[in-house]
PDB file of N, CA and C in Angstrom:
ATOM      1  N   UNK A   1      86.205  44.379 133.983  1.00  0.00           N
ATOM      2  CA  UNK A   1      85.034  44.443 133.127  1.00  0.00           C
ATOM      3  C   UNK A   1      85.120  43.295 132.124  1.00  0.00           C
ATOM      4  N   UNK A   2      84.337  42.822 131.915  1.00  0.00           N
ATOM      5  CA  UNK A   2      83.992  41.884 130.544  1.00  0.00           C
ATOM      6  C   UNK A   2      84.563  42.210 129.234  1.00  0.00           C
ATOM      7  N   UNK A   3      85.595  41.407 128.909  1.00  0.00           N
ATOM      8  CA  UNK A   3      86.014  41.487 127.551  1.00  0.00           C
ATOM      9  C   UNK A   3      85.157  41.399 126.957  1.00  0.00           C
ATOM     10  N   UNK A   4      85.245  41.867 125.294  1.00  0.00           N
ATOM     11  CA  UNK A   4      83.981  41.338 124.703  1.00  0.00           C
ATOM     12  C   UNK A   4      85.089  40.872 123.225  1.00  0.00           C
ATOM     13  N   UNK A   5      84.818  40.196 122.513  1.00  0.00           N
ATOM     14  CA  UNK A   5      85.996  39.433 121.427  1.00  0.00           C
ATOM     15  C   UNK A   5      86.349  40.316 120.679  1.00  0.00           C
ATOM     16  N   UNK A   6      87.732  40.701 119.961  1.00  0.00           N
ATOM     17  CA  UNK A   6      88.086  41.613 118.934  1.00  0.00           C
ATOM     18  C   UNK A   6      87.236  42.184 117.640  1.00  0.00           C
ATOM     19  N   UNK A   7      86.626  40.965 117.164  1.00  0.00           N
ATOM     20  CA  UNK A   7      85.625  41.236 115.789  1.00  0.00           C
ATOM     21  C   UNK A   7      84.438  41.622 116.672  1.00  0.00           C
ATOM     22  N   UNK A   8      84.229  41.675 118.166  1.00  0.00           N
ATOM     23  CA  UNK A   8      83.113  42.583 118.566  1.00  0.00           C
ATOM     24  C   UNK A   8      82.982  44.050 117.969  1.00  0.00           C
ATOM     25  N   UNK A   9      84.719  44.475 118.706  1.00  0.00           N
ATOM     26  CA  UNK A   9      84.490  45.554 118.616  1.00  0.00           C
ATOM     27  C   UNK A   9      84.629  46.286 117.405  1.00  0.00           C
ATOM     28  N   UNK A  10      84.676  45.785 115.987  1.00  0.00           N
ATOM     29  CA  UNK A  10      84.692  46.718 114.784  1.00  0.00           C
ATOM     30  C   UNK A  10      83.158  46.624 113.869  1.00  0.00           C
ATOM     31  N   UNK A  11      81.947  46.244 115.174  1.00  0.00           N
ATOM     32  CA  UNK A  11      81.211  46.270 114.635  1.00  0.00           C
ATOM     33  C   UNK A  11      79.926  47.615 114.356  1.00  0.00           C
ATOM     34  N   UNK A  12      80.231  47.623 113.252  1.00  0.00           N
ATOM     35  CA  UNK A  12      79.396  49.138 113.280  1.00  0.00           C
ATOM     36  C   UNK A  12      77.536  48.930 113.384  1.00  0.00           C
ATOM     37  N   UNK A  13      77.418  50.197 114.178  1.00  0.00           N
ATOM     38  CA  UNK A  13      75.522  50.567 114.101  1.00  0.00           C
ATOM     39  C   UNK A  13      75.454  50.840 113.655  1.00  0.00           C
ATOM     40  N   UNK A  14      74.423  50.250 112.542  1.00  0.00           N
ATOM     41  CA  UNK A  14      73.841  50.520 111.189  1.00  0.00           C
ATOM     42  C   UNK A  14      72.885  51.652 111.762  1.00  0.00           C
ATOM     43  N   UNK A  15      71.970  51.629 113.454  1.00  0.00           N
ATOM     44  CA  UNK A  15      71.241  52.625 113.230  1.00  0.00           C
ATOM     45  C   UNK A  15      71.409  54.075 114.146  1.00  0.00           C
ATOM     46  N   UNK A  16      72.042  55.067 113.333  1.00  0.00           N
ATOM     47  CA  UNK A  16      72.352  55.669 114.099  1.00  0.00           C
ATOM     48  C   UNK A  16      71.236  56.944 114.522  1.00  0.00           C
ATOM     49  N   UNK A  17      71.289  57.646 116.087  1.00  0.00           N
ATOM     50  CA  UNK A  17      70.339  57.735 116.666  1.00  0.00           C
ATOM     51  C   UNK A  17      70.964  59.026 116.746  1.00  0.00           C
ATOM     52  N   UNK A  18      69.313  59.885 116.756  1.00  0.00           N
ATOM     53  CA  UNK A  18      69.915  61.420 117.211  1.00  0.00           C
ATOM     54  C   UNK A  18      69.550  61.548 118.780  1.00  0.00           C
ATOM     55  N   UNK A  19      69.206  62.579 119.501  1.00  0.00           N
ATOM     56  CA  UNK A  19      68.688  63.066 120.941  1.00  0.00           C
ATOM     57  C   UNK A  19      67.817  62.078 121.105  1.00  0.00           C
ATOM     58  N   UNK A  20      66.602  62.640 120.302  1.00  0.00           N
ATOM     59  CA  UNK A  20      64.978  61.834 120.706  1.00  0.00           C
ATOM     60  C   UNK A  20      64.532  61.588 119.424  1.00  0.00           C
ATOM     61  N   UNK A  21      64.662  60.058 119.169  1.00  0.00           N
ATOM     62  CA  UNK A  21      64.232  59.602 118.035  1.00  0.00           C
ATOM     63  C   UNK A  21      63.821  58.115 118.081  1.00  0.00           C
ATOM     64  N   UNK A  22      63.142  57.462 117.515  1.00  0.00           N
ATOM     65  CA  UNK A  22      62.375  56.215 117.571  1.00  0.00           C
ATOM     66  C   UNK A  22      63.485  55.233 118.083  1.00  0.00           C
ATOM     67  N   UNK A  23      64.588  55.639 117.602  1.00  0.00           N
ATOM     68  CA  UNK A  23      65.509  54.169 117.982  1.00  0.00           C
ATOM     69  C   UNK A  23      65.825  54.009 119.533  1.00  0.00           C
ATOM     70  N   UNK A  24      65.880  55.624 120.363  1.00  0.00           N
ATOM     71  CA  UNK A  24      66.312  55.745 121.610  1.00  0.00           C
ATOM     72  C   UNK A  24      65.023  55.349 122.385  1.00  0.00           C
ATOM     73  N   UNK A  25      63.672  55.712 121.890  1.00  0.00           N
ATOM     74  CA  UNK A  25      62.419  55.670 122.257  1.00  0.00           C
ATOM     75  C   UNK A  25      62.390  54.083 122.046  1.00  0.00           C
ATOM     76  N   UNK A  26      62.148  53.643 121.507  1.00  0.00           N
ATOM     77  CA  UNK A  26      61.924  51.992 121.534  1.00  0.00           C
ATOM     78  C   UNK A  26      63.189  51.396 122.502  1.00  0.00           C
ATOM     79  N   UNK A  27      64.467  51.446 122.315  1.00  0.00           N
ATOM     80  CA  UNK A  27      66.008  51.089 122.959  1.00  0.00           C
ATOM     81  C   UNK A  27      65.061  51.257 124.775  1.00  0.00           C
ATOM     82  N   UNK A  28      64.865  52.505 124.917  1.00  0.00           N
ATOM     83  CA  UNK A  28      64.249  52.678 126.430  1.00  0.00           C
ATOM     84  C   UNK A  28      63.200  51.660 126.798  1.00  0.00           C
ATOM     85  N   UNK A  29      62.364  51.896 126.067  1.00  0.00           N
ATOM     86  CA  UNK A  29      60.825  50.866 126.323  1.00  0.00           C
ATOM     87  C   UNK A  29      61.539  49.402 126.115  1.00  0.00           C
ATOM     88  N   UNK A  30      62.602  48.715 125.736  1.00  0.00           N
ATOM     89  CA  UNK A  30      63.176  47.504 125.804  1.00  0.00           C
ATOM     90  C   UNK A  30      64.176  47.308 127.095  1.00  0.00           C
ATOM     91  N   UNK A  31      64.516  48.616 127.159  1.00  0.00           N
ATOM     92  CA  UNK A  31      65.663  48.462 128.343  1.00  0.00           C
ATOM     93  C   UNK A  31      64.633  48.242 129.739  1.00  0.00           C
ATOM     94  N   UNK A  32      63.942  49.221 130.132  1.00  0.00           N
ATOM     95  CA  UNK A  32      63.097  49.370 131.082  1.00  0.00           C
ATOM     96  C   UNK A  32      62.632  47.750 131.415  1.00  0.00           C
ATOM     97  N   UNK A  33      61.685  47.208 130.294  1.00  0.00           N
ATOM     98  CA  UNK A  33      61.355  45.812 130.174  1.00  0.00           C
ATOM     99  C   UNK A  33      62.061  44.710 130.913  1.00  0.00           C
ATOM    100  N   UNK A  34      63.102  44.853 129.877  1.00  0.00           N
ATOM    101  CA  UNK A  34      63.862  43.793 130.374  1.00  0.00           C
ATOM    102  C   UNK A  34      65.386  43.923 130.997  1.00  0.00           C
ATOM    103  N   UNK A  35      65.870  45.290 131.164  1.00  0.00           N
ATOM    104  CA  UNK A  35      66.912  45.289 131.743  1.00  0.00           C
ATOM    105  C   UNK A  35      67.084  45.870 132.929  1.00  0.00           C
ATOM    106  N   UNK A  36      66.291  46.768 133.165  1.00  0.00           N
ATOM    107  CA  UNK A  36      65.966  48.018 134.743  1.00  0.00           C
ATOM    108  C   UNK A  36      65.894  47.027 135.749  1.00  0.00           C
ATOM    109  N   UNK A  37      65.323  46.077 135.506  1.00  0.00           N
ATOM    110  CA  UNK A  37      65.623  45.127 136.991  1.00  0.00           C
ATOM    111  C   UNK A  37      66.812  44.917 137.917  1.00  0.00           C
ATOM    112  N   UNK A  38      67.554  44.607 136.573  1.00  0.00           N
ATOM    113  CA  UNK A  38      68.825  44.577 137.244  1.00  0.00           C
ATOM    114  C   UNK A  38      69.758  45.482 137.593  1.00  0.00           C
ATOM    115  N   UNK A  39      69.512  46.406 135.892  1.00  0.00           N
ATOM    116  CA  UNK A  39      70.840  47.110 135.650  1.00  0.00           C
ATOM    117  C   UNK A  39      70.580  48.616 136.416  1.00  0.00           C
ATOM    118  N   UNK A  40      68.670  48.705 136.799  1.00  0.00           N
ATOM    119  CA  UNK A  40      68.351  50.348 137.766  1.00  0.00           C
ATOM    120  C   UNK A  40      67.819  51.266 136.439  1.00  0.00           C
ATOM    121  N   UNK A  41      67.210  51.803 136.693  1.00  0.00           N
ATOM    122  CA  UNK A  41      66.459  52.727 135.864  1.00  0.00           C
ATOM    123  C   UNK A  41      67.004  53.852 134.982  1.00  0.00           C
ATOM    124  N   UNK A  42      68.139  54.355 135.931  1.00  0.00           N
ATOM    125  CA  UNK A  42      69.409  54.808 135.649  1.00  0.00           C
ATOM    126  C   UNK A  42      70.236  54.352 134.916  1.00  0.00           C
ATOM    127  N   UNK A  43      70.680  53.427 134.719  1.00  0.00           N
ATOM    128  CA  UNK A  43      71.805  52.159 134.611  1.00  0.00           C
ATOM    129  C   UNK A  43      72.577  51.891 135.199  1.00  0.00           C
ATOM    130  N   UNK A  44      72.672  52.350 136.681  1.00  0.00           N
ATOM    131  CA  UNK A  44      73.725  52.617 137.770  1.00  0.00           C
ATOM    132  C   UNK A  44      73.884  51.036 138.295  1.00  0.00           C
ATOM    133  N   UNK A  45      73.257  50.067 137.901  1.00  0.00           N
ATOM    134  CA  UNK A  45      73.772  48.528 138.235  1.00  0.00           C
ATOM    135  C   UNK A  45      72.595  48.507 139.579  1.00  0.00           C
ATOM    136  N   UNK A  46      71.800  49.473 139.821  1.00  0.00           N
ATOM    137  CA  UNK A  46      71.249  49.177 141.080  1.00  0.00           C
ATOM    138  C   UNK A  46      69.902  48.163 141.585  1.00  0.00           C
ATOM    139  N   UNK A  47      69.299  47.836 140.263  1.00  0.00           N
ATOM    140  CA  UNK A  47      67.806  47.788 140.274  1.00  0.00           C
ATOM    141  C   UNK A  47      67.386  46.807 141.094  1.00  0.00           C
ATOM    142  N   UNK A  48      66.353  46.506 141.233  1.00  0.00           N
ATOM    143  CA  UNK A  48      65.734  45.490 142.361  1.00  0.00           C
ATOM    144  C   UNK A  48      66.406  44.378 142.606  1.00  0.00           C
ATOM    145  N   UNK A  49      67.598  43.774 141.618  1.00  0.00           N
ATOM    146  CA  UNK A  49      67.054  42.391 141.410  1.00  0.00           C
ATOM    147  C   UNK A  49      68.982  42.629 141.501  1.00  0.00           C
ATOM    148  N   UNK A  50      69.907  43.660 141.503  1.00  0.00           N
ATOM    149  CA  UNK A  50      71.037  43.840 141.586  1.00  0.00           C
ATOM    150  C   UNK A  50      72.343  42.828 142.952  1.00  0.00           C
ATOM    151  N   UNK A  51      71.128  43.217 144.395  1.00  0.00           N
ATOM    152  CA  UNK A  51      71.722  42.872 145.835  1.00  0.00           C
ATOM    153  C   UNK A  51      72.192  41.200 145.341  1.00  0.00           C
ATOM    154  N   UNK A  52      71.193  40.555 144.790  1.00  0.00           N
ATOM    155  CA  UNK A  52      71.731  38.768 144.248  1.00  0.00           C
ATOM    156  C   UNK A  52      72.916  38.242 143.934  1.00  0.00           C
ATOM    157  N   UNK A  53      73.373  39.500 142.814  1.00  0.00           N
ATOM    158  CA  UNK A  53      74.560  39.387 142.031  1.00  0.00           C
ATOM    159  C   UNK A  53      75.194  39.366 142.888  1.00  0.00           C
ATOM    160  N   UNK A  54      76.897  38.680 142.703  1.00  0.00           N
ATOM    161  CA  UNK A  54      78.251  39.256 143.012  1.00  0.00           C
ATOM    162  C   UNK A  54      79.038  38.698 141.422  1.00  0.00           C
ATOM    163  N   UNK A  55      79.684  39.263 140.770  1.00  0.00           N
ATOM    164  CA  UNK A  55      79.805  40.605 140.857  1.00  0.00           C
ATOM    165  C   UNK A  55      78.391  41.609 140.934  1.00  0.00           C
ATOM    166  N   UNK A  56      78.139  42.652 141.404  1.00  0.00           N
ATOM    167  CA  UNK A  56      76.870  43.303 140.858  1.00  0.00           C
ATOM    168  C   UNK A  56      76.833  43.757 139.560  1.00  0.00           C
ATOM    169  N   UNK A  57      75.757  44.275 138.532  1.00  0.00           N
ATOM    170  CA  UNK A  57      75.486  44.680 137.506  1.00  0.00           C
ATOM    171  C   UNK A  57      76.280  45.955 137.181  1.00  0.00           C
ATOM    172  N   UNK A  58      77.132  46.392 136.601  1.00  0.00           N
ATOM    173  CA  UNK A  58      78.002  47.166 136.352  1.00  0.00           C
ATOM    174  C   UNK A  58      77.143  48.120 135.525  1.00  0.00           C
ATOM    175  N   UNK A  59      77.834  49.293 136.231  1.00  0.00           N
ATOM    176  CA  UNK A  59      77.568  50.822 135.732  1.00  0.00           C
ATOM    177  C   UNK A  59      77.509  51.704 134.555  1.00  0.00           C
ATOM    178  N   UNK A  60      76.158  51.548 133.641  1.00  0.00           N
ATOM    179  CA  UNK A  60      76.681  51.828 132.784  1.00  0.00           C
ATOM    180  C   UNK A  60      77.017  53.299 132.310  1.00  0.00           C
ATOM    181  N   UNK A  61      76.635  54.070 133.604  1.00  0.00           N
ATOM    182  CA  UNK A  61      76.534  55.595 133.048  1.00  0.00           C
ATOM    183  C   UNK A  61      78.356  55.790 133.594  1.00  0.00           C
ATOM    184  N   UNK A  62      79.331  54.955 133.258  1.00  0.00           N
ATOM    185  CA  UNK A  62      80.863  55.201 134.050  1.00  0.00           C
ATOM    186  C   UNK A  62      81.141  55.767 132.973  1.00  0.00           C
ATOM    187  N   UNK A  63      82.817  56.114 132.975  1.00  0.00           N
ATOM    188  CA  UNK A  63      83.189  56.484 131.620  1.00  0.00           C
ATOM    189  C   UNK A  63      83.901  54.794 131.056  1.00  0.00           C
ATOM    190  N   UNK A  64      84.199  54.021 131.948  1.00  0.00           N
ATOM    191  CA  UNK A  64      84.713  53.450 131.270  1.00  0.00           C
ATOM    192  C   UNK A  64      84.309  52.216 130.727  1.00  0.00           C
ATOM    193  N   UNK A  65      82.554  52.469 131.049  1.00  0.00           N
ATOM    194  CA  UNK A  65      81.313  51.203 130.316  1.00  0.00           C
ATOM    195  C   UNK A  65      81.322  51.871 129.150  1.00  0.00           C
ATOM    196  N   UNK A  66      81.334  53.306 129.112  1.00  0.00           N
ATOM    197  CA  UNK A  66      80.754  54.472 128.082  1.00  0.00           C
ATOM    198  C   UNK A  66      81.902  54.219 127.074  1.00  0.00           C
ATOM    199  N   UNK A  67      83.041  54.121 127.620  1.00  0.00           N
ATOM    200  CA  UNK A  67      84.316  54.133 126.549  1.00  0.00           C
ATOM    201  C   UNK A  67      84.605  52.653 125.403  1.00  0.00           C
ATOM    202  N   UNK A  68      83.479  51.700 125.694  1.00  0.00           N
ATOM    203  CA  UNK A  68      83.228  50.420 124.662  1.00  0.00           C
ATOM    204  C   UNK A  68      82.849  51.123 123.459  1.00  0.00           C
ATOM    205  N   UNK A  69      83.007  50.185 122.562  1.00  0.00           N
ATOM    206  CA  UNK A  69      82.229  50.428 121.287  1.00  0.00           C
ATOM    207  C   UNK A  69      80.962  50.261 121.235  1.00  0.00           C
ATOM    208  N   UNK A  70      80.366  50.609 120.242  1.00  0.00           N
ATOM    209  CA  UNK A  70      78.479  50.200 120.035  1.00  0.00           C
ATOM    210  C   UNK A  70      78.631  48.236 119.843  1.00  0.00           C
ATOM    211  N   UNK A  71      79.460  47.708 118.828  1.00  0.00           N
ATOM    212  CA  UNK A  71      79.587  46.886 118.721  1.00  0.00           C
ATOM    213  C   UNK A  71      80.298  45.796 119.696  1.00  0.00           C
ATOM    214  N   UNK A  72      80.605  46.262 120.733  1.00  0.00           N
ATOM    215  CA  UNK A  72      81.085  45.640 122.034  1.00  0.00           C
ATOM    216  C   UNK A  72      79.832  45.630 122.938  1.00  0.00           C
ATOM    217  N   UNK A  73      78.976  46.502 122.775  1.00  0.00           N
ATOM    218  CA  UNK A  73      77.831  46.409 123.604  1.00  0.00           C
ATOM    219  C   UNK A  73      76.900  45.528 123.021  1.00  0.00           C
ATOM    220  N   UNK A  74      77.063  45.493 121.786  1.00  0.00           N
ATOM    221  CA  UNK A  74      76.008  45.157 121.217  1.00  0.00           C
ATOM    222  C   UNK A  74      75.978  43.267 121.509  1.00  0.00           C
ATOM    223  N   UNK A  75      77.697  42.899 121.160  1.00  0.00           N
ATOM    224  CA  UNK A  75      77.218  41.375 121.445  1.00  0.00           C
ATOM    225  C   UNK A  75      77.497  41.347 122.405  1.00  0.00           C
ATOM    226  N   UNK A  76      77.773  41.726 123.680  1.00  0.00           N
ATOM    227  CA  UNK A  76      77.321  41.183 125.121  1.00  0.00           C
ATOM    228  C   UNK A  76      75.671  41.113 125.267  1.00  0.00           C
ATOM    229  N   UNK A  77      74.954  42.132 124.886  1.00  0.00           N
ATOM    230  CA  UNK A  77      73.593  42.296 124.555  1.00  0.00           C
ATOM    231  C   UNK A  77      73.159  40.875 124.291  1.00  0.00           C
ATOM    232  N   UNK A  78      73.981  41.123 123.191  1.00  0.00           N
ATOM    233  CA  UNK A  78      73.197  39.242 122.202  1.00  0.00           C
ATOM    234  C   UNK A  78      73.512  38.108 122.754  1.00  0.00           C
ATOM    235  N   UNK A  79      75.183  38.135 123.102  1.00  0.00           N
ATOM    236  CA  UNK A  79      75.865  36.683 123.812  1.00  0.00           C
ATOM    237  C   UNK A  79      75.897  36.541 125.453  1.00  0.00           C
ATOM    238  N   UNK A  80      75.044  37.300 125.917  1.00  0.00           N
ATOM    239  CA  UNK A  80      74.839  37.360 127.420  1.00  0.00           C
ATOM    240  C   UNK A  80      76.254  36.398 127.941  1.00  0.00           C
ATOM    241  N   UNK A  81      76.065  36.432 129.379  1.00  0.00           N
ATOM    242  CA  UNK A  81      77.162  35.651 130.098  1.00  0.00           C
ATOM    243  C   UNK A  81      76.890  35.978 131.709  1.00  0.00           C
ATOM    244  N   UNK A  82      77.364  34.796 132.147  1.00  0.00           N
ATOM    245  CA  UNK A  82      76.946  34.460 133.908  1.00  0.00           C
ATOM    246  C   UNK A  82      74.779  34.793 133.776  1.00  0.00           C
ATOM    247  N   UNK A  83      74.993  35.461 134.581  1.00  0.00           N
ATOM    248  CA  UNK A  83      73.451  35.475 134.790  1.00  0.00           C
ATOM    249  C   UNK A  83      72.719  36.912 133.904  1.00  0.00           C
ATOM    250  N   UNK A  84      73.825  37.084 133.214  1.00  0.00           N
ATOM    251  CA  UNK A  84      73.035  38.425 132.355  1.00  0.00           C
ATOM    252  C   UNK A  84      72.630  37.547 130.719  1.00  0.00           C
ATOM    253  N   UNK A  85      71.469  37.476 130.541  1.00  0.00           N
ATOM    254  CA  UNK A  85      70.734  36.455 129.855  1.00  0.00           C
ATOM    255  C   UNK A  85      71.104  36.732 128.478  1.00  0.00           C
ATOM    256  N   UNK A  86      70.979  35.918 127.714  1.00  0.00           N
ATOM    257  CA  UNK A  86      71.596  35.820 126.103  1.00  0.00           C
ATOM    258  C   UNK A  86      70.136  36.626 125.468  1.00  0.00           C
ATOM    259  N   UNK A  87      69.944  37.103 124.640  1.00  0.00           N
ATOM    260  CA  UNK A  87      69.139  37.626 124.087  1.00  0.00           C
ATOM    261  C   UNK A  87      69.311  37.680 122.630  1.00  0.00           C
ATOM    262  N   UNK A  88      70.161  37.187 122.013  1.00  0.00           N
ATOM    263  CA  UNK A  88      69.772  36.943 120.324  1.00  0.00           C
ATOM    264  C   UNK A  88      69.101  36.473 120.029  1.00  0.00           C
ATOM    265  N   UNK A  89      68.208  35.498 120.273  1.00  0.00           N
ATOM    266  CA  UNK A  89      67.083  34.661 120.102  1.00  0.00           C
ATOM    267  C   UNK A  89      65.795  35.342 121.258  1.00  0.00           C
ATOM    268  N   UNK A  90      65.813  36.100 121.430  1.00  0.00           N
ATOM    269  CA  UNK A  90      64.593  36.874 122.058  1.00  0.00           C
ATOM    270  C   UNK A  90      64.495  38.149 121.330  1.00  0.00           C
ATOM    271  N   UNK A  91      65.020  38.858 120.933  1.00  0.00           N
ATOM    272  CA  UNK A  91      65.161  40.287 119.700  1.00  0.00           C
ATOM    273  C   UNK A  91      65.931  40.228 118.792  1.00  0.00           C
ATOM    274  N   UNK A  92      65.719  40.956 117.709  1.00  0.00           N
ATOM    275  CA  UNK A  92      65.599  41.247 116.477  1.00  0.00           C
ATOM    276  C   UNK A  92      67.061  42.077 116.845  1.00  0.00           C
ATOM    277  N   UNK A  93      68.062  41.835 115.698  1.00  0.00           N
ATOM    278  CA  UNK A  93      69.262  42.623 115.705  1.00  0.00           C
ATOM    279  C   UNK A  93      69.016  44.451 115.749  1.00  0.00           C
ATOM    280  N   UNK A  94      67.847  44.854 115.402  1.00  0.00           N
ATOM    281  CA  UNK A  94      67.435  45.973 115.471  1.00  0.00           C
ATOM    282  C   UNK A  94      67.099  46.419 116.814  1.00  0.00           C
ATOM    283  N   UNK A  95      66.438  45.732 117.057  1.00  0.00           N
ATOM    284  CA  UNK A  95      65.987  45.885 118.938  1.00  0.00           C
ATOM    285  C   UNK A  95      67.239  46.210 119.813  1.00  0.00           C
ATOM    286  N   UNK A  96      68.066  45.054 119.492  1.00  0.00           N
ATOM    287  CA  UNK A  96      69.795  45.619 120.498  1.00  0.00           C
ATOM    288  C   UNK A  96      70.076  46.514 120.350  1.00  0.00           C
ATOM    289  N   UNK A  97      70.391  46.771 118.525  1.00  0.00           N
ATOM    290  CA  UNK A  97      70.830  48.116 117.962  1.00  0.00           C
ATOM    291  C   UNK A  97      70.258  49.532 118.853  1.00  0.00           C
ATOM    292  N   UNK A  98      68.961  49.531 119.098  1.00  0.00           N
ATOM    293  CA  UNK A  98      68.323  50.290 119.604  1.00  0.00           C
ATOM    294  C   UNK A  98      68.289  50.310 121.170  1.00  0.00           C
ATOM    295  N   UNK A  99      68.325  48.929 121.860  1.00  0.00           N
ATOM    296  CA  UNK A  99      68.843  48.877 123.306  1.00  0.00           C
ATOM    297  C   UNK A  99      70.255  49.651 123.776  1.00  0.00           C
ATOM    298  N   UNK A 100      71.577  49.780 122.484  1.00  0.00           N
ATOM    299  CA  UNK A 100      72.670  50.039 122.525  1.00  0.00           C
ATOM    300  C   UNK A 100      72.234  51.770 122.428  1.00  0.00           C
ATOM    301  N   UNK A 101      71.822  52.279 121.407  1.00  0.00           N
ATOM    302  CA  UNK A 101      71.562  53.661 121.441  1.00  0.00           C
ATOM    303  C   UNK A 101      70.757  54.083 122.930  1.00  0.00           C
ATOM    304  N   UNK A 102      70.152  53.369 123.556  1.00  0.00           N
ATOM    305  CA  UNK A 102      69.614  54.233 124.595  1.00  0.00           C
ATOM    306  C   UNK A 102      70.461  53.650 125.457  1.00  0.00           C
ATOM    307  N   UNK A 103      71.325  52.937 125.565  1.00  0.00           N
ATOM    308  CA  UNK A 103      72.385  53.005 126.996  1.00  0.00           C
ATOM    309  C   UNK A 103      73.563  54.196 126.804  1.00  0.00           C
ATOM    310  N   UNK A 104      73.434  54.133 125.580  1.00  0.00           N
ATOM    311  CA  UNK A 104      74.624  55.322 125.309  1.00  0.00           C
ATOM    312  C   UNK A 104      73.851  56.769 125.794  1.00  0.00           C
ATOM    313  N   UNK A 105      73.058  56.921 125.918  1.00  0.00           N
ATOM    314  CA  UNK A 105      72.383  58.423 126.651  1.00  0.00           C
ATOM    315  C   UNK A 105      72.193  58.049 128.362  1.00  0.00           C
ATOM    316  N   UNK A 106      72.901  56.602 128.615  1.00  0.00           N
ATOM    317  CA  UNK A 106      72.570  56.959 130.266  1.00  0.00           C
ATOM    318  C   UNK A 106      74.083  57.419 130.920  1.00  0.00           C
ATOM    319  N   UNK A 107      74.588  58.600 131.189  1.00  0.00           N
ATOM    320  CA  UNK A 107      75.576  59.151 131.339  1.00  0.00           C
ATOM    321  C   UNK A 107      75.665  59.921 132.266  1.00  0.00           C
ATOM    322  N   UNK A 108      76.335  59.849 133.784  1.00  0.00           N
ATOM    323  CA  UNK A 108      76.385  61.092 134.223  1.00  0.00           C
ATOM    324  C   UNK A 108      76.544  62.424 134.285  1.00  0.00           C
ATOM    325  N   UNK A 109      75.666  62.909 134.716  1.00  0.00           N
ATOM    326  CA  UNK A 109      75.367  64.283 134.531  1.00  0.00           C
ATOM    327  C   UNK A 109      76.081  65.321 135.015  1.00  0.00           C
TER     328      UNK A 109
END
């Protein structure tokens, strides 16, 4: 899996999200957008655009995507790498924040 740098991971979410609340609700409507292509609707790495990759788009409902920090997700989010696209300069640090809260509810069931 993708390291992500040490001062990634002590970075805290300022916004924290309950069940169903605007941050998970917007996080979805951003993920769907721009990430379901690849990463599957699910987050299972499957989505249309997945077969291209090698490596493929990694799983995020595993335990051990799930076992990162918010702040490890958050700057891969921002500092993209290989063909998973940089996005700090396309959203608002709030928008990730909120992309990060709704990957954290895609979890197997």
């Amino acid at each position: 899996m993708w390291i992500a740098p040490d001062k990634a991971k002590s970075l805290v979410n300022p916004i924290k999200a309950s069940d169903y609340d605007y941050s998970i609700e917007e996080g979805k409507y951003q993920y769907t957008s721009n990430c379901a292509s690849c990463h599957g609707e699910l987050g299972l790495g499957d989505g249309e655009k997945a077969k291209k990759f090698n490596p493929p788009p990694i799983d995020f409902t595993s335990k051990r995507f799930q076992s990162q920090t918010d702040g490890e997700l958050f700057w891969k989010i921002n500092e993209g790498r290989g063909k998973m696209p940089k996005y700090k300069n396309e959203f608002s640090e709030d928008d990730i924040w909120f992309m990060v809260n709704y990957i954290r509810t895609l979890t197997k069931k």
